[in-house]
ModelCIF file with pLDDT and N, C-alpha, C, O atoms, coordinates in Angstrom:
data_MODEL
#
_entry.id   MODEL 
#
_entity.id                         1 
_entity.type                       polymer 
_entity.pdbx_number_of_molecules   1 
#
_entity_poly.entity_id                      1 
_entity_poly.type                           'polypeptide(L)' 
_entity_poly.nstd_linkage                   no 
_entity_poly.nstd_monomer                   no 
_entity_poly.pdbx_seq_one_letter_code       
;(UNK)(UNK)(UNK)(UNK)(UNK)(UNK)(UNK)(UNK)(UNK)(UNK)(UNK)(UNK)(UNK)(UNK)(UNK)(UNK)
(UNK)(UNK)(UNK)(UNK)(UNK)(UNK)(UNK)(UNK)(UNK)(UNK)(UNK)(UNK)(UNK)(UNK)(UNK)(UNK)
(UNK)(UNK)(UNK)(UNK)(UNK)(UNK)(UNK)(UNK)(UNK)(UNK)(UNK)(UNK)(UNK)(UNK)(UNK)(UNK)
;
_entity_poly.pdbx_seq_one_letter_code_can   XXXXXXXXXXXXXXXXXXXXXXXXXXXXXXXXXXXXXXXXXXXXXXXX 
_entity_poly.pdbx_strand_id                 A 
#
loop_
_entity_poly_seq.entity_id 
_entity_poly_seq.num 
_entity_poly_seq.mon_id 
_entity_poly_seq.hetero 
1 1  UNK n 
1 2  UNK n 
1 3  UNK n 
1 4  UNK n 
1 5  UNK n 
1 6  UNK n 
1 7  UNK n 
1 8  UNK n 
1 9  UNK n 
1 10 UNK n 
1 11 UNK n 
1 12 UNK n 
1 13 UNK n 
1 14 UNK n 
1 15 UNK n 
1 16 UNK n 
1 17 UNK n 
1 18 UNK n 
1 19 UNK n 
1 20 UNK n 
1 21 UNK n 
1 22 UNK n 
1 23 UNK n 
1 24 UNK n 
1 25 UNK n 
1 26 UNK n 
1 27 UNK n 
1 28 UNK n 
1 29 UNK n 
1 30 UNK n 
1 31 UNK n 
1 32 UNK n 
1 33 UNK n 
1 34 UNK n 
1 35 UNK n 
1 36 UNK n 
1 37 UNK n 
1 38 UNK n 
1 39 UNK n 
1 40 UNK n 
1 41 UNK n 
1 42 UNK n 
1 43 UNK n 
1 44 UNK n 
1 45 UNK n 
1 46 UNK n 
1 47 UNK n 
1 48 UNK n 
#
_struct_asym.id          A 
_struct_asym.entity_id   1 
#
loop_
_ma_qa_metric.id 
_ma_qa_metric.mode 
_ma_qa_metric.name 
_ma_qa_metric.software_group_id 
_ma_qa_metric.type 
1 global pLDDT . pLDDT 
2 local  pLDDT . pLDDT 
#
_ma_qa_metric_global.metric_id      1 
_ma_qa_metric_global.metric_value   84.77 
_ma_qa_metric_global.model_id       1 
_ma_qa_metric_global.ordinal_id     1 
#
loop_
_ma_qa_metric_local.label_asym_id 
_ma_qa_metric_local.label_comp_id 
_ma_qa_metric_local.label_seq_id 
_ma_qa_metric_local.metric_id 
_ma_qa_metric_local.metric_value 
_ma_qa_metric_local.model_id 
_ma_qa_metric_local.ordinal_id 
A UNK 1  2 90.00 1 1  
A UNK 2  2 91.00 1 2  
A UNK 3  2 89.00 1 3  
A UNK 4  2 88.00 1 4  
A UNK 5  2 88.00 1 5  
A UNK 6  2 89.00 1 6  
A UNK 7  2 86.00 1 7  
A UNK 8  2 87.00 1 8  
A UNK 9  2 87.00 1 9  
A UNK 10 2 86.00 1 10 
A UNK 11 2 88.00 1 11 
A UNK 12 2 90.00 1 12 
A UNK 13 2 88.00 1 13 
A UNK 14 2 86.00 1 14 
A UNK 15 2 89.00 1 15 
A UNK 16 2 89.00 1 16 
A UNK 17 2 86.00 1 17 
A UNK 18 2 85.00 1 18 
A UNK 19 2 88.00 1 19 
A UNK 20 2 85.00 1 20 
A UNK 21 2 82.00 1 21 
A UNK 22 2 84.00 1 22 
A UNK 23 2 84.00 1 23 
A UNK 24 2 81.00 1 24 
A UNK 25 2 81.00 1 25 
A UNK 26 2 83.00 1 26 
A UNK 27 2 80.00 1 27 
A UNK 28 2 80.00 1 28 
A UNK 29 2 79.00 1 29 
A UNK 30 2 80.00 1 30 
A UNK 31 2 77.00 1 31 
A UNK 32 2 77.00 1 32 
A UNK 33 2 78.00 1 33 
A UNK 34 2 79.00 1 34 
A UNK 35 2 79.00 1 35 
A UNK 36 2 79.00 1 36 
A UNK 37 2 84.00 1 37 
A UNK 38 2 83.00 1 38 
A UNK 39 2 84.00 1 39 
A UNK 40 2 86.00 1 40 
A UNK 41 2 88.00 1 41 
A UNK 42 2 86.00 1 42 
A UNK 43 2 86.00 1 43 
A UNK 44 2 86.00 1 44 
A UNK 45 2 89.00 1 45 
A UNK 46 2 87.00 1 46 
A UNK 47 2 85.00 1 47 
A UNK 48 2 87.00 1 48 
#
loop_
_atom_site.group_PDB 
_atom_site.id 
_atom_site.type_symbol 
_atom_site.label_atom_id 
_atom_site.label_alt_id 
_atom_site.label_comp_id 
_atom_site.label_asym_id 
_atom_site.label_entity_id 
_atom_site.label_seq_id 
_atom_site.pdbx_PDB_ins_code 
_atom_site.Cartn_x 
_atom_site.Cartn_y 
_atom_site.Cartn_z 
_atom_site.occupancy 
_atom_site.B_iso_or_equiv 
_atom_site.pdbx_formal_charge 
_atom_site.auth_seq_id 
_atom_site.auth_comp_id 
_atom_site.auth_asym_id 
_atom_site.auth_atom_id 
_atom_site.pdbx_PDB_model_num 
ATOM 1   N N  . UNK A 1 1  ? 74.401 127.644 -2.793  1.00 90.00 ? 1  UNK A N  1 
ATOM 2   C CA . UNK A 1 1  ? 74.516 128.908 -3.519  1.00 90.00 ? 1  UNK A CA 1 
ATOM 3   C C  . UNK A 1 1  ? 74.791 128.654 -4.998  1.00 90.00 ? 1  UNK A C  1 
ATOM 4   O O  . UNK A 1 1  ? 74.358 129.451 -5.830  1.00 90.00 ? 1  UNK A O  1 
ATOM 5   N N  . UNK A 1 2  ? 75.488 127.583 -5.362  1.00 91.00 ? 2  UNK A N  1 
ATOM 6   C CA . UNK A 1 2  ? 75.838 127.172 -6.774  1.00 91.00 ? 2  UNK A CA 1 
ATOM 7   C C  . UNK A 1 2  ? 74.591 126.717 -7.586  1.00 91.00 ? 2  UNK A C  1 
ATOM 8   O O  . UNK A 1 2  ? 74.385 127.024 -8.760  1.00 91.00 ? 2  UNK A O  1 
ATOM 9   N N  . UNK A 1 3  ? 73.870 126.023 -6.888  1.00 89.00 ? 3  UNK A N  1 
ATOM 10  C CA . UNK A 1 3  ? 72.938 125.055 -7.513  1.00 89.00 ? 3  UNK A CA 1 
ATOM 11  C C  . UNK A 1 3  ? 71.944 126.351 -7.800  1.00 89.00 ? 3  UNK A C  1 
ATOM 12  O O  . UNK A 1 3  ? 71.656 126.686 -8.949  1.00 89.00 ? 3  UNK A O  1 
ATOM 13  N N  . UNK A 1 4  ? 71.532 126.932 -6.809  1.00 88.00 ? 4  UNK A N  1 
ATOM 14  C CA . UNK A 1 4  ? 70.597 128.185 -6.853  1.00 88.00 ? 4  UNK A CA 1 
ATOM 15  C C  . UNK A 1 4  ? 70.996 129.115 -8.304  1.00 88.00 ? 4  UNK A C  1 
ATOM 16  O O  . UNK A 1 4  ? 70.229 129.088 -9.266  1.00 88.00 ? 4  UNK A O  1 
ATOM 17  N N  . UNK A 1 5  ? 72.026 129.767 -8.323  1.00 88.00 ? 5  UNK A N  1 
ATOM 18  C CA . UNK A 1 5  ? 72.819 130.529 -9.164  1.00 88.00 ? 5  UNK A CA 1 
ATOM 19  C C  . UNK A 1 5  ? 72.774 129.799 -10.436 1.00 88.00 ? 5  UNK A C  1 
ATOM 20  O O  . UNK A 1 5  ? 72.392 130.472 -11.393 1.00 88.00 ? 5  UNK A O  1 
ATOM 21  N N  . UNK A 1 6  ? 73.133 128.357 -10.703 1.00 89.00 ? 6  UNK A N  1 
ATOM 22  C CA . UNK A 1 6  ? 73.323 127.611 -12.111 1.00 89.00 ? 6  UNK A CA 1 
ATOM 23  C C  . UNK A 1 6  ? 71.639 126.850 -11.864 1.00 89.00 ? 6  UNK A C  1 
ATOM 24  O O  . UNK A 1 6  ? 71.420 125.874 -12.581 1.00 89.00 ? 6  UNK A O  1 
ATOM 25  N N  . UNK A 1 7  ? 70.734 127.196 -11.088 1.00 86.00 ? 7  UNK A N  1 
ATOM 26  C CA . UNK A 1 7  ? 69.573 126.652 -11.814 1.00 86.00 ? 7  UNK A CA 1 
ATOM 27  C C  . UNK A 1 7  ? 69.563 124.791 -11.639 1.00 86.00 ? 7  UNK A C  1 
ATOM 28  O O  . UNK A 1 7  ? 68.574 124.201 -12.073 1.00 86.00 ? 7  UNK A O  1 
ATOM 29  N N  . UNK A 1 8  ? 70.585 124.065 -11.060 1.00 87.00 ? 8  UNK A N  1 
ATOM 30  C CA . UNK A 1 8  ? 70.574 123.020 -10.896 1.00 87.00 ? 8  UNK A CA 1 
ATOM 31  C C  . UNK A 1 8  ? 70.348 122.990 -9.322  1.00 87.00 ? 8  UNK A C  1 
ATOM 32  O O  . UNK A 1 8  ? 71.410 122.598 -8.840  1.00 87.00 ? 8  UNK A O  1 
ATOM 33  N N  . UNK A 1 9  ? 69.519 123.209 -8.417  1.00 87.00 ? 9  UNK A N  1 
ATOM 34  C CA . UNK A 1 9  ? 69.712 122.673 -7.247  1.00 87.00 ? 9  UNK A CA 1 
ATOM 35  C C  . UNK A 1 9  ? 69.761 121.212 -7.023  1.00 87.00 ? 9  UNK A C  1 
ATOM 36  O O  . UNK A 1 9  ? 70.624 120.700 -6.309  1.00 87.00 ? 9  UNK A O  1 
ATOM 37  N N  . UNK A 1 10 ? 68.785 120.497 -7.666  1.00 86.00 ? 10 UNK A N  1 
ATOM 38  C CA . UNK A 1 10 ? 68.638 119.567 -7.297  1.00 86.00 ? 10 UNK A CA 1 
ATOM 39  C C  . UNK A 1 10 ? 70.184 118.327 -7.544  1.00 86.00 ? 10 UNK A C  1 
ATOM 40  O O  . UNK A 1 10 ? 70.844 117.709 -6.708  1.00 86.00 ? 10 UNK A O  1 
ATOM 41  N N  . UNK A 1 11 ? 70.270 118.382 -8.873  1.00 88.00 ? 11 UNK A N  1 
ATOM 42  C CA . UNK A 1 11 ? 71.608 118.181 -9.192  1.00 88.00 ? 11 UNK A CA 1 
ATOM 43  C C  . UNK A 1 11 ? 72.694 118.365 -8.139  1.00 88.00 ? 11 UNK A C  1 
ATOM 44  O O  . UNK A 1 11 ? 73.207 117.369 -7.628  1.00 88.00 ? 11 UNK A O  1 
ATOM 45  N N  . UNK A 1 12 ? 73.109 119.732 -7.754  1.00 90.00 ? 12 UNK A N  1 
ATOM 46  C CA . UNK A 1 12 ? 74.045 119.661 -6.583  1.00 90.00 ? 12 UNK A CA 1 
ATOM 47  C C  . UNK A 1 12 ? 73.705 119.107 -5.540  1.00 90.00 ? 12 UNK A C  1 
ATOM 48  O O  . UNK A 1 12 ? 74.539 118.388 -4.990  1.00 90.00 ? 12 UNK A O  1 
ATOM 49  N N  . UNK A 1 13 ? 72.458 119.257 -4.980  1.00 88.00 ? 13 UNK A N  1 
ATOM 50  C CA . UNK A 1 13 ? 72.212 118.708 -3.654  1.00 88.00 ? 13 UNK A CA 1 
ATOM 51  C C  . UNK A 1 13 ? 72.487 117.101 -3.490  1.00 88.00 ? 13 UNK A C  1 
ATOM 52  O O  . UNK A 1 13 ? 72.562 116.525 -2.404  1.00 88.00 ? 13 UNK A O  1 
ATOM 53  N N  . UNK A 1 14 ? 72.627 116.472 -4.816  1.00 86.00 ? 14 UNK A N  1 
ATOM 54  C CA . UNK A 1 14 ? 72.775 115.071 -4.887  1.00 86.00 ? 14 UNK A CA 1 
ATOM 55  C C  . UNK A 1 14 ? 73.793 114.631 -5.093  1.00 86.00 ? 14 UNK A C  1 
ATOM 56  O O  . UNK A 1 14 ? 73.946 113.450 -4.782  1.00 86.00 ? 14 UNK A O  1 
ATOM 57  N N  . UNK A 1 15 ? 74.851 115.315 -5.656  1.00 89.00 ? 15 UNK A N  1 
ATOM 58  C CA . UNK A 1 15 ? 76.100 115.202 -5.634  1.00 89.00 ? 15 UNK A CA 1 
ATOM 59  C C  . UNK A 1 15 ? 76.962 115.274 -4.330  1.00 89.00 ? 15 UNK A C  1 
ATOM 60  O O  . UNK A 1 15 ? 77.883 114.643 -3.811  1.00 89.00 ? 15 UNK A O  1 
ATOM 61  N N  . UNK A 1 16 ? 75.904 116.764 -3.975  1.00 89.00 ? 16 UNK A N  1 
ATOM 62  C CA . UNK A 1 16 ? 76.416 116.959 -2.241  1.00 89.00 ? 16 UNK A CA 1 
ATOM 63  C C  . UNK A 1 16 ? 76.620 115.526 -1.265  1.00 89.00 ? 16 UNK A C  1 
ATOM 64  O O  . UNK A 1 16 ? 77.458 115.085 -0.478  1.00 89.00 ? 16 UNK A O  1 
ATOM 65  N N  . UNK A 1 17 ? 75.037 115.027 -1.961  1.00 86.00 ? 17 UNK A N  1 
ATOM 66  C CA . UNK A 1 17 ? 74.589 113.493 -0.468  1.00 86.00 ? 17 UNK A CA 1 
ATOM 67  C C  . UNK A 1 17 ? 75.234 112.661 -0.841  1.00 86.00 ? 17 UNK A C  1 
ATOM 68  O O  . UNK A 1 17 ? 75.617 111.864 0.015   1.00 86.00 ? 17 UNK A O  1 
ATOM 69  N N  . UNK A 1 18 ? 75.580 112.480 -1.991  1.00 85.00 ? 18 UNK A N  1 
ATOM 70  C CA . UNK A 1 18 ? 76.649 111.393 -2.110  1.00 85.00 ? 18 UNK A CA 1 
ATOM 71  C C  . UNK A 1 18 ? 78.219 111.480 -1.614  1.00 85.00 ? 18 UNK A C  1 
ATOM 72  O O  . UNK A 1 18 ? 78.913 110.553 -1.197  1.00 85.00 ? 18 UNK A O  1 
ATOM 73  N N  . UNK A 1 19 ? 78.697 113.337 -1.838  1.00 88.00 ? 19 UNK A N  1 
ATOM 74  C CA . UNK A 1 19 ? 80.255 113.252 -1.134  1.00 88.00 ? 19 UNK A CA 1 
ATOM 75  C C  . UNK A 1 19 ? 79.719 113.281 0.351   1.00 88.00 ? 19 UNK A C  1 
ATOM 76  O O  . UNK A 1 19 ? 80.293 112.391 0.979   1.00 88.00 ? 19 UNK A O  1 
ATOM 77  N N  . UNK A 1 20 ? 78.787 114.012 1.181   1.00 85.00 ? 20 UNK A N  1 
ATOM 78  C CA . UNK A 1 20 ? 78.761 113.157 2.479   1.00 85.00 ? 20 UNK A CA 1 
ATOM 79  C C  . UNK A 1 20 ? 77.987 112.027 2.724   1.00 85.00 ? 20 UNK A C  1 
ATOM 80  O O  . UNK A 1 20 ? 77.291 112.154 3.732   1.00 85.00 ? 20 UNK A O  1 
ATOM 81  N N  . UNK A 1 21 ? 77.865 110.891 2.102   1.00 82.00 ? 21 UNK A N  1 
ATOM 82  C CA . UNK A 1 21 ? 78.114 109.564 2.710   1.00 82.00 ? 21 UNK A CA 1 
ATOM 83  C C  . UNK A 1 21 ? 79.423 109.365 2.726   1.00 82.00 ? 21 UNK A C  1 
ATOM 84  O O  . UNK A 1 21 ? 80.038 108.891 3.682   1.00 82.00 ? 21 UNK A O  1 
ATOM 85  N N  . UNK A 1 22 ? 79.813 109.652 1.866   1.00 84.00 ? 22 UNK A N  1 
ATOM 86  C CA . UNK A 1 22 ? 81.395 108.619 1.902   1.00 84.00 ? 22 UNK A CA 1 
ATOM 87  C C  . UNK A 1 22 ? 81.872 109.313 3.190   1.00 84.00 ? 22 UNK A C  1 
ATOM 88  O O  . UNK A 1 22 ? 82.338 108.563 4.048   1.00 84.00 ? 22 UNK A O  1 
ATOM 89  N N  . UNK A 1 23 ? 81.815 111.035 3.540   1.00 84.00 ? 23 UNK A N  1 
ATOM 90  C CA . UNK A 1 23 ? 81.783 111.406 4.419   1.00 84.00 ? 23 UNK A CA 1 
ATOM 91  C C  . UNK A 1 23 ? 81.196 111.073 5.875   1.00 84.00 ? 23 UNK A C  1 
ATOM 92  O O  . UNK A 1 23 ? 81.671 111.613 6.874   1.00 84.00 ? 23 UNK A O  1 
ATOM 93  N N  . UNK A 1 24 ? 80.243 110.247 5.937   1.00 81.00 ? 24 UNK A N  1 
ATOM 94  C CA . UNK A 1 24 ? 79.473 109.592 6.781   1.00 81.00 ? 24 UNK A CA 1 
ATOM 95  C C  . UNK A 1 24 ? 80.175 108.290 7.359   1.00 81.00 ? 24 UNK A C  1 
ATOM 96  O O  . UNK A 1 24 ? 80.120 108.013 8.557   1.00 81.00 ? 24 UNK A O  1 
ATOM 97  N N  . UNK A 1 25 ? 80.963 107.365 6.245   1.00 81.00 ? 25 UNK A N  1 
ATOM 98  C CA . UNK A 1 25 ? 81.344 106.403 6.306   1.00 81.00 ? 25 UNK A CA 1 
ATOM 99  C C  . UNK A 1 25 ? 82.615 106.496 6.963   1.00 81.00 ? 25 UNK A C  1 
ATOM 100 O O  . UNK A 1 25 ? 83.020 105.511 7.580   1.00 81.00 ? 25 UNK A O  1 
ATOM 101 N N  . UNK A 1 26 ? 83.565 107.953 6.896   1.00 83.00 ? 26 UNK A N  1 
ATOM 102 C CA . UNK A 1 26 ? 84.998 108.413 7.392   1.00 83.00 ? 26 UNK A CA 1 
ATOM 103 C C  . UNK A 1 26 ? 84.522 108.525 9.157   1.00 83.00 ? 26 UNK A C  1 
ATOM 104 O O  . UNK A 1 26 ? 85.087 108.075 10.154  1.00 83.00 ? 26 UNK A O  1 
ATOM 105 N N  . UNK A 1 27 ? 83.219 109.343 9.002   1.00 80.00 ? 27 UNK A N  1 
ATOM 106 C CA . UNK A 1 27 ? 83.063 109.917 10.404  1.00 80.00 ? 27 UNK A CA 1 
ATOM 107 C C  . UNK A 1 27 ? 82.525 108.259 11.525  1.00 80.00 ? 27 UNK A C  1 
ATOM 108 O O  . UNK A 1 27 ? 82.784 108.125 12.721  1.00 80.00 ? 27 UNK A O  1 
ATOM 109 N N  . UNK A 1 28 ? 81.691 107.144 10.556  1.00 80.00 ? 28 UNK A N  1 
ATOM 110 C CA . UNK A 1 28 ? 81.532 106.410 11.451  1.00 80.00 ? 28 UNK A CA 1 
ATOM 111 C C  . UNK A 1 28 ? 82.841 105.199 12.185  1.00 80.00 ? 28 UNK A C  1 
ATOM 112 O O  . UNK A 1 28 ? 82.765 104.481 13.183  1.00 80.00 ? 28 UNK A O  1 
ATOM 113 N N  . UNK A 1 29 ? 83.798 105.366 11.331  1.00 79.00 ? 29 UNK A N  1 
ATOM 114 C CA . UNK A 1 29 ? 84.860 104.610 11.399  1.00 79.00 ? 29 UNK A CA 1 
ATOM 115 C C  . UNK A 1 29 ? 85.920 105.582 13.129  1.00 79.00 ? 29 UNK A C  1 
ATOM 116 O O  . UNK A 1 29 ? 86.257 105.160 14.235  1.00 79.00 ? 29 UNK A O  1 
ATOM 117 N N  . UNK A 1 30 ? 86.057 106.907 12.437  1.00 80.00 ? 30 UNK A N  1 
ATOM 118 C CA . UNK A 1 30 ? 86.629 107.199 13.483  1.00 80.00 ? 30 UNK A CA 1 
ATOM 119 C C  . UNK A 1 30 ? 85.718 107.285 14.599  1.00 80.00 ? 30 UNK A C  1 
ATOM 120 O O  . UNK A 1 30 ? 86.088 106.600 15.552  1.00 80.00 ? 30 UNK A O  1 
ATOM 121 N N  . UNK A 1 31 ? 84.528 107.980 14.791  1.00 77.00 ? 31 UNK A N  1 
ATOM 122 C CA . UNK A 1 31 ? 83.668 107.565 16.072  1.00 77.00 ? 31 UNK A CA 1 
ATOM 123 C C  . UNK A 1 31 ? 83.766 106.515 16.951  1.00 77.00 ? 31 UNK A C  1 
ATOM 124 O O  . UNK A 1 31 ? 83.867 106.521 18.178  1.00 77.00 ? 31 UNK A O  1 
ATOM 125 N N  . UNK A 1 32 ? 83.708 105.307 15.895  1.00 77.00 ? 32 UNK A N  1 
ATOM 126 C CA . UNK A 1 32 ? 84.440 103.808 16.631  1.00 77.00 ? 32 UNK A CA 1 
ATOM 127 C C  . UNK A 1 32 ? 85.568 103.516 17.289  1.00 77.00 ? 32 UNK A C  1 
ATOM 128 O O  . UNK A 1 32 ? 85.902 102.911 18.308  1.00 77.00 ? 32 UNK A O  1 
ATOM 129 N N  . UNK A 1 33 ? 86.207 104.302 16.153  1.00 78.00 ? 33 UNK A N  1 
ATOM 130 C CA . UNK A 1 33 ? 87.947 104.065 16.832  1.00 78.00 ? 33 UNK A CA 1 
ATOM 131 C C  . UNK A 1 33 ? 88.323 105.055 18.166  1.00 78.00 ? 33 UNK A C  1 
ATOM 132 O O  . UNK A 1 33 ? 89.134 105.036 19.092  1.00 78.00 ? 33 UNK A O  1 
ATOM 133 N N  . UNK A 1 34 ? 87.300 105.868 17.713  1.00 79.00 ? 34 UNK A N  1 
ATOM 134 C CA . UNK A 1 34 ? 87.380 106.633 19.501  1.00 79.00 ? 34 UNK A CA 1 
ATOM 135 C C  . UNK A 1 34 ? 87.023 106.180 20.526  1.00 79.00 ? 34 UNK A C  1 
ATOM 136 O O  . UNK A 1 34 ? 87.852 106.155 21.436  1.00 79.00 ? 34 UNK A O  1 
ATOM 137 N N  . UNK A 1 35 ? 85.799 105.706 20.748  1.00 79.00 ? 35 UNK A N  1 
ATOM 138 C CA . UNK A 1 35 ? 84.936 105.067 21.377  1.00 79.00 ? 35 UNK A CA 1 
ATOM 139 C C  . UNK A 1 35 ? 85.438 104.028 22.097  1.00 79.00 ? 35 UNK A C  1 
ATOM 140 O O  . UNK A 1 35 ? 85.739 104.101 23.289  1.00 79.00 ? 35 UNK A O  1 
ATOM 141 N N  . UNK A 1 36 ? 85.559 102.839 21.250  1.00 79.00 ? 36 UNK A N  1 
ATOM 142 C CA . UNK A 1 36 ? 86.529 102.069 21.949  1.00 79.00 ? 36 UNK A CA 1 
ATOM 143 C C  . UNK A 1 36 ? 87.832 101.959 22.834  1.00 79.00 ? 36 UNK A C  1 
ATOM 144 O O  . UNK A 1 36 ? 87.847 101.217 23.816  1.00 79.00 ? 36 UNK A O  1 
ATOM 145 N N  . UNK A 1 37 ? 88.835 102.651 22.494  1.00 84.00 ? 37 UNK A N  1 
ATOM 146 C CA . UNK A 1 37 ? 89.634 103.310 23.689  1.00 84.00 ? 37 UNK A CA 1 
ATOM 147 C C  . UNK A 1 37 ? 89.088 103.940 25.089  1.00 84.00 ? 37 UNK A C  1 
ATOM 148 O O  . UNK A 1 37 ? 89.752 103.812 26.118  1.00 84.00 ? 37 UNK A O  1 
ATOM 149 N N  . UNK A 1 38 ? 88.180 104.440 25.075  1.00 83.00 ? 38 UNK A N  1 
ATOM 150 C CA . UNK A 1 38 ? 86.936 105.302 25.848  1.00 83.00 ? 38 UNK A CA 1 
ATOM 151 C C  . UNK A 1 38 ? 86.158 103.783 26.425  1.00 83.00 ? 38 UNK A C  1 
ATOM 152 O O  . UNK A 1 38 ? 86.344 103.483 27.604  1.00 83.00 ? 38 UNK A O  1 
ATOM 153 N N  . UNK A 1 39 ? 85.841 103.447 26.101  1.00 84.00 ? 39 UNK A N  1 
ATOM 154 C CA . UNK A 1 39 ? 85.198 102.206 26.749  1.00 84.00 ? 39 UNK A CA 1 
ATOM 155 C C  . UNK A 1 39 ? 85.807 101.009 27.242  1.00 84.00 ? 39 UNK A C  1 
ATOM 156 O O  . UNK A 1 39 ? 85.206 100.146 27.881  1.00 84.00 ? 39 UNK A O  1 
ATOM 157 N N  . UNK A 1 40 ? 87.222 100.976 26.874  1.00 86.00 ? 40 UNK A N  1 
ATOM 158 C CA . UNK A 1 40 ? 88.640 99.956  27.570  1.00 86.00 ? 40 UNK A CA 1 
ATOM 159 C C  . UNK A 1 40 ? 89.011 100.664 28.550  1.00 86.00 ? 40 UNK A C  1 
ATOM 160 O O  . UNK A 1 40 ? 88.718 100.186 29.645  1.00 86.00 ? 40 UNK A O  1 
ATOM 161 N N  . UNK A 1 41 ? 89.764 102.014 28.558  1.00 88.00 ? 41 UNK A N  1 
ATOM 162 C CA . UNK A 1 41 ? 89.722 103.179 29.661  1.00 88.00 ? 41 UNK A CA 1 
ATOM 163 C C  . UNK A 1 41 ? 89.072 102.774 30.885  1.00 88.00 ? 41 UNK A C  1 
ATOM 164 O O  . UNK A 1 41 ? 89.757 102.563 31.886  1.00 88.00 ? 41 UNK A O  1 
ATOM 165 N N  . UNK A 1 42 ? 87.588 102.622 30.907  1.00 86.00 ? 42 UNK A N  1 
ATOM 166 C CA . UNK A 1 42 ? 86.539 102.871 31.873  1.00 86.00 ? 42 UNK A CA 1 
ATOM 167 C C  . UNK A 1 42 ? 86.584 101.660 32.499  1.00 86.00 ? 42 UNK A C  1 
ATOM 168 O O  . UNK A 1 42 ? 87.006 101.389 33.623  1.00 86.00 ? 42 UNK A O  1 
ATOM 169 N N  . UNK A 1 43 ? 86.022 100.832 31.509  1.00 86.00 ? 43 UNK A N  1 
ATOM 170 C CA . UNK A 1 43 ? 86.488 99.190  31.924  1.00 86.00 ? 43 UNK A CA 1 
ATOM 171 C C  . UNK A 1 43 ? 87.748 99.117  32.792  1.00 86.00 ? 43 UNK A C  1 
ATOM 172 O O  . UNK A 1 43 ? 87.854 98.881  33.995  1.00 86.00 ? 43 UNK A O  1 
ATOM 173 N N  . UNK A 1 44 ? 88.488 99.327  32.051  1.00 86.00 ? 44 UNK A N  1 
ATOM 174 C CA . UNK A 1 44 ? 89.997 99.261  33.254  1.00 86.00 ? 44 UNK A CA 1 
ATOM 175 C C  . UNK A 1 44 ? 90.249 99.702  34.591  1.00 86.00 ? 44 UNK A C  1 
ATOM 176 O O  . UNK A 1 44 ? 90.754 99.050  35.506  1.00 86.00 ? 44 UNK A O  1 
ATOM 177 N N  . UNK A 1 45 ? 89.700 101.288 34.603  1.00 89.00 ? 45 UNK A N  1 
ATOM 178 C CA . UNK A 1 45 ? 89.651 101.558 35.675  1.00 89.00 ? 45 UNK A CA 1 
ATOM 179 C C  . UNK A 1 45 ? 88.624 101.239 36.890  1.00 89.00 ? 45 UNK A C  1 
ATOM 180 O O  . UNK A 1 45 ? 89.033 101.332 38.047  1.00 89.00 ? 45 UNK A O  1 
ATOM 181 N N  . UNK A 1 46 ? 87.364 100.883 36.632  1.00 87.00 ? 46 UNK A N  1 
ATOM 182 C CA . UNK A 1 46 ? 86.056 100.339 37.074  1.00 87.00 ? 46 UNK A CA 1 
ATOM 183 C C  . UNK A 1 46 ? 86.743 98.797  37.603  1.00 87.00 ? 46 UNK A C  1 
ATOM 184 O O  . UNK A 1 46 ? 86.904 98.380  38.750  1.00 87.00 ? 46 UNK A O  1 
ATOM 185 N N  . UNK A 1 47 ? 87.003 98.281  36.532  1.00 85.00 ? 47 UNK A N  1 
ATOM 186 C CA . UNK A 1 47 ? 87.837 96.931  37.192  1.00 85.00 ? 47 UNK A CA 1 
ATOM 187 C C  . UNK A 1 47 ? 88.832 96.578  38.110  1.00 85.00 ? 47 UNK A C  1 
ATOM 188 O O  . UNK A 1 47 ? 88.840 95.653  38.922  1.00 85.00 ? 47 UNK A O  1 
ATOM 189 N N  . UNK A 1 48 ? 90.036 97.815  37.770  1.00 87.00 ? 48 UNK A N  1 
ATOM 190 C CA . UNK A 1 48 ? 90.665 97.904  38.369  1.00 87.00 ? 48 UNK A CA 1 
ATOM 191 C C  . UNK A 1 48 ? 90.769 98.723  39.945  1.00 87.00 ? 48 UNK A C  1 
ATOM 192 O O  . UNK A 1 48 ? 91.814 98.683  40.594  1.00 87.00 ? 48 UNK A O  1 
#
């Protein structure tokens, strides 16, 4: 709505993709850190 309104879309939209990577980079870290608990869990009990 900003970019539209100030005539810069393109500008924002690139500013946008850059705050979500770093955003990308938060979400792939915790995904992992979830995951893994979730996959020791299963293991454990499957084994056990």
């Amino acid at each position: 709505k900003i970019g539209e309104e100030t005539g810069k879309l393109d500008e924002i939209l690139n500013k946008t993709a850059d705050f979500y990577d770093e955003e990308l980079d938060s979400t792939i870290q915790t995904s992992v850190s979830m995951l893994e608990p979730v996959l020791i869990v299963v293991m454990g009990i499957i084994i056990g």
